[in-house]
Protein backbone atom coordinates (compact mmCIF):
# COMPACT_ATOMS: atom_id res chain seq x y z
CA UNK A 1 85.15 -97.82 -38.56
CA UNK A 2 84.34 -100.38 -36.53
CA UNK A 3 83.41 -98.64 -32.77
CA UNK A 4 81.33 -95.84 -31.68
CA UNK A 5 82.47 -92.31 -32.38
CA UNK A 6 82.46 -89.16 -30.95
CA UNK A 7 79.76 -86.85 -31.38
CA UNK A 8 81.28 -83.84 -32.15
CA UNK A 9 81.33 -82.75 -35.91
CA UNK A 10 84.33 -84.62 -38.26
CA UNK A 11 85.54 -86.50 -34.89
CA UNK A 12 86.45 -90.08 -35.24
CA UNK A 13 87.47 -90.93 -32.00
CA UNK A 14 86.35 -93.96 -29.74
CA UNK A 15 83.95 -92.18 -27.10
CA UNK A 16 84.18 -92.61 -23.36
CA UNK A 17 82.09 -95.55 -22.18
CA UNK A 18 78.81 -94.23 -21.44
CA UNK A 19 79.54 -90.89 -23.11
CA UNK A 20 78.67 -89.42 -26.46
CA UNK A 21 82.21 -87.71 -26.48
CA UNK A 22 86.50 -88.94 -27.03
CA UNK A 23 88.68 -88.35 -24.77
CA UNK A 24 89.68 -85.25 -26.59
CA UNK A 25 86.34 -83.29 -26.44
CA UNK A 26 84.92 -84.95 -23.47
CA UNK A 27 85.12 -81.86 -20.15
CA UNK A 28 87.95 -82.02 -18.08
CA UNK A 29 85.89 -83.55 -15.29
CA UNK A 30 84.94 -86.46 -17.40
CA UNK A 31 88.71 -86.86 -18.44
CA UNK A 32 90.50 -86.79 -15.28
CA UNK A 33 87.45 -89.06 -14.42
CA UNK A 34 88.39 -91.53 -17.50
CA UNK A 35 92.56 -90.97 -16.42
CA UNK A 36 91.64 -92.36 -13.15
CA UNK A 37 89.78 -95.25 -13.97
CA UNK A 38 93.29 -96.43 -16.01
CA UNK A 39 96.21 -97.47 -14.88
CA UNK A 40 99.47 -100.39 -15.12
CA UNK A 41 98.08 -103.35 -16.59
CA UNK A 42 94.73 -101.99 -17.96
CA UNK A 43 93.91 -101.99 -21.79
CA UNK A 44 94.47 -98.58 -23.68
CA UNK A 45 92.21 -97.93 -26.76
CA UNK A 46 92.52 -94.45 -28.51
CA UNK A 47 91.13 -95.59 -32.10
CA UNK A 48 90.67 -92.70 -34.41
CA UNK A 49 91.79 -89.81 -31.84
CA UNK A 50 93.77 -86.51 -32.69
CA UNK A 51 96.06 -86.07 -30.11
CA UNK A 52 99.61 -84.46 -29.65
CA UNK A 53 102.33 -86.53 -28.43
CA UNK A 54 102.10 -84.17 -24.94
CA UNK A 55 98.65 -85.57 -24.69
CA UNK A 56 99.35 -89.26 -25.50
CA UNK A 57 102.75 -88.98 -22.22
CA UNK A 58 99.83 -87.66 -20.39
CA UNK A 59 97.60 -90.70 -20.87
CA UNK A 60 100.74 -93.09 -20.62
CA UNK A 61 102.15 -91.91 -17.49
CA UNK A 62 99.32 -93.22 -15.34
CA UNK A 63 100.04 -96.74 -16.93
CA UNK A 64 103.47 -96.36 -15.59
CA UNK A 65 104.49 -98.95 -13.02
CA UNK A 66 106.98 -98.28 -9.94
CA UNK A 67 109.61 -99.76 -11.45
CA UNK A 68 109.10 -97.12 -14.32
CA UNK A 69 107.53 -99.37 -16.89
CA UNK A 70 104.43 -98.31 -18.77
CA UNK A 71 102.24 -102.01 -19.08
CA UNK A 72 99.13 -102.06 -20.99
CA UNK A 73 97.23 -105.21 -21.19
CA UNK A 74 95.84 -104.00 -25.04
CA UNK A 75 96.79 -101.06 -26.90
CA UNK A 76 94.74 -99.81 -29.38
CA UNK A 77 95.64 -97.06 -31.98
CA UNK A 78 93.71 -97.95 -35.15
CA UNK A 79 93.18 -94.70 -37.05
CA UNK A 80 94.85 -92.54 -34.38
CA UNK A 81 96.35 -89.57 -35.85
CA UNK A 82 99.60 -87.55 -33.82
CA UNK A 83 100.05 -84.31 -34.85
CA UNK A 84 103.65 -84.10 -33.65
CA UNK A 85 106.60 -86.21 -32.46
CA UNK A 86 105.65 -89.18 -30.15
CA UNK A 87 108.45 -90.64 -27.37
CA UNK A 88 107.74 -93.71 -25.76
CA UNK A 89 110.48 -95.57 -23.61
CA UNK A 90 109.87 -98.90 -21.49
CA UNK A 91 106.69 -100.47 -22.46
CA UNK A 92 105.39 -103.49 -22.28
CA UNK A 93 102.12 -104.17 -23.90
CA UNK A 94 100.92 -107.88 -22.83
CA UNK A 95 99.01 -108.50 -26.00
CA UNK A 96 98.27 -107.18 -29.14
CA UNK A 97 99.59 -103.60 -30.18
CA UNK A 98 97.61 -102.33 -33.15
CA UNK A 99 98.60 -99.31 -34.88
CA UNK A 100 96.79 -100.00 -38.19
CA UNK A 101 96.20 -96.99 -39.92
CA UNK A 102 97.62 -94.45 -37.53
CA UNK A 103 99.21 -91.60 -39.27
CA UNK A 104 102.48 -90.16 -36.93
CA UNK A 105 102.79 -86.35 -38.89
CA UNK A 106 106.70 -86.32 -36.90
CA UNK A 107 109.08 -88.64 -35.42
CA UNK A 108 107.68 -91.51 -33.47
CA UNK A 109 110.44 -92.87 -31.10
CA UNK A 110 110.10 -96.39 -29.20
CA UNK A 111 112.83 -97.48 -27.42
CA UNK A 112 113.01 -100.34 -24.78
CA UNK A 113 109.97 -102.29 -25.68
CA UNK A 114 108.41 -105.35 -25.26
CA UNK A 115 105.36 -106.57 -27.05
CA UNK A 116 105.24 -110.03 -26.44
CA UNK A 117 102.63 -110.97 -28.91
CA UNK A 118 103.60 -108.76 -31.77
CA UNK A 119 103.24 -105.26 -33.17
CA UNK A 120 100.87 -104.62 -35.81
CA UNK A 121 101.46 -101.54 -38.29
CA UNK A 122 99.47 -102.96 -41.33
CA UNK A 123 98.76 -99.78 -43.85
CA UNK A 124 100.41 -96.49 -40.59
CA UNK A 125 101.68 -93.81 -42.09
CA UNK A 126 104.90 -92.34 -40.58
CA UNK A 127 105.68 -88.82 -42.61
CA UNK A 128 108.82 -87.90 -39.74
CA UNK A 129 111.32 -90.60 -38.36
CA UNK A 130 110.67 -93.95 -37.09
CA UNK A 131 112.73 -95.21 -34.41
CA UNK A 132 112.16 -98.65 -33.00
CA UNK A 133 115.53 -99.49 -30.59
CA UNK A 134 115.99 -102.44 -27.96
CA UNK A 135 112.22 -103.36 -28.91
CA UNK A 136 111.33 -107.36 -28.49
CA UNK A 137 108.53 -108.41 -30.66
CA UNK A 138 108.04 -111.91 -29.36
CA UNK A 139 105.57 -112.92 -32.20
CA UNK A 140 106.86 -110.26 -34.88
CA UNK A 141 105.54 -107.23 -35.93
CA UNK A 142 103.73 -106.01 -38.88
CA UNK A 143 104.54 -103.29 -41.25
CA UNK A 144 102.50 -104.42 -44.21
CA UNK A 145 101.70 -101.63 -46.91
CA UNK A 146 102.95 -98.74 -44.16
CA UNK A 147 105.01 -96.26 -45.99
CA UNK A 148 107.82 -93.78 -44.41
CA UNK A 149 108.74 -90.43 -45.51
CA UNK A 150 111.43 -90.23 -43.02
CA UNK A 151 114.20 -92.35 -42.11
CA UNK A 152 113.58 -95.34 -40.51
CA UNK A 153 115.85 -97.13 -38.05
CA UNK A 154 115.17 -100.31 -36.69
CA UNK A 155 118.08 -101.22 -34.09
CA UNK A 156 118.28 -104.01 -31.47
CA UNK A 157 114.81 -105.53 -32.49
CA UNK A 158 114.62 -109.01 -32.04
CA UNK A 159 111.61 -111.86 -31.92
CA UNK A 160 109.52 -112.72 -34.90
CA UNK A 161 109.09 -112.12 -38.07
CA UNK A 162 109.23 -108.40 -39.26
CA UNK A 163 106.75 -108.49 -42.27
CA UNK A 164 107.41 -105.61 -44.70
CA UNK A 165 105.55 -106.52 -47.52
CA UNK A 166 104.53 -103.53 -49.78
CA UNK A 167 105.67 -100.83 -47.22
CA UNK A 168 107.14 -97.86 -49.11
CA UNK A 169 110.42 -96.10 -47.27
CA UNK A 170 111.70 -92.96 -49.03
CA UNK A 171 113.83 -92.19 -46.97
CA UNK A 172 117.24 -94.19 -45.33
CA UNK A 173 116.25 -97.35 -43.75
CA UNK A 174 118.32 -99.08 -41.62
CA UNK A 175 118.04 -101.99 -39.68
CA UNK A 176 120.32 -103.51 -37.25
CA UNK A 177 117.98 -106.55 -35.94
């Protein structure tokens, strides 16, 4: 682990700048504190939180622009772990998107992305469905040594290379790129 966690027992989380807690057992003062501080175009790092998929739309909607668009300069979801299904529709993420060993327990839904400099999966776990449709991954996206319990559709993806090397899918993949 490579950043400073949270100081509550087993809790891997990123803390709060100038905090000894994560966004998930920081008070609710310091949170809404933290929420306001974000915002369309900011970075977004959640590396090694628990969180719901309720509490991840909760983070996302303040990143949401008028035009309905979430934009994140840098998202950041190393180690994350969601403990149920995750929807996310019109993103953009301006650079990198790192989901490296995040573990998704249920579906994880993206539809109508953009991540002009790539997606990187490398070694997530994804034990419901993963949908990726109308998603443009300008410099590719990687999915190297992530496995899939579910079934896996990839449909309307276009930009780079998908890398796939070693990643296990048990169940039906399909991919209309």
């Amino acid at each position: 682990i490579d950043w400073d966690t949270c100081s509550a027992e087993s809790c891997s989380g990123i803390v709060i700048p100038g905090q000894a807690e994560c966004l998930m057992h920081a008070s609710q003062p310091v949170f809404r504190n933290w929420l306001g501080a974000c915002g369309p175009g900011k970075s977004l790092d959640l590396r090694g939180l628990q969180l719901t998929g309720a509490q991840f739309n909760q983070i996302l909607s303040v990143y949401r622009d008028q035009d309905g668009w979430i934009k994140i300069e840098q998202l950041r979801l190393e180690g994350a772990i969601f403990s149920d299904s995750v929807s996310v529709s019109h993103i953009l993420v301006h650079k990198s998107a790192e989901i490296v060993k995040a573990l998704f327990r249920q579906e994880l839904k993206i539809e109508h992305a953009r991540f002009p400099e790539g997606l990187n999966a490398t070694l997530a776990e994804f034990d419901g469905t993963l949908q990726m449709i109308d998603a443009q991954l300008g410099a590719g996206g990687e999915f190297i040594f992530c496995r899939a319990s579910g079934t896996v559709l990839f449909a309307r993806v276009s930009g780079g290379r998908i890398g796939l090397t070693g990643a296990e899918f048990s169940g039906k993949a399909t991919m209309f790129i």
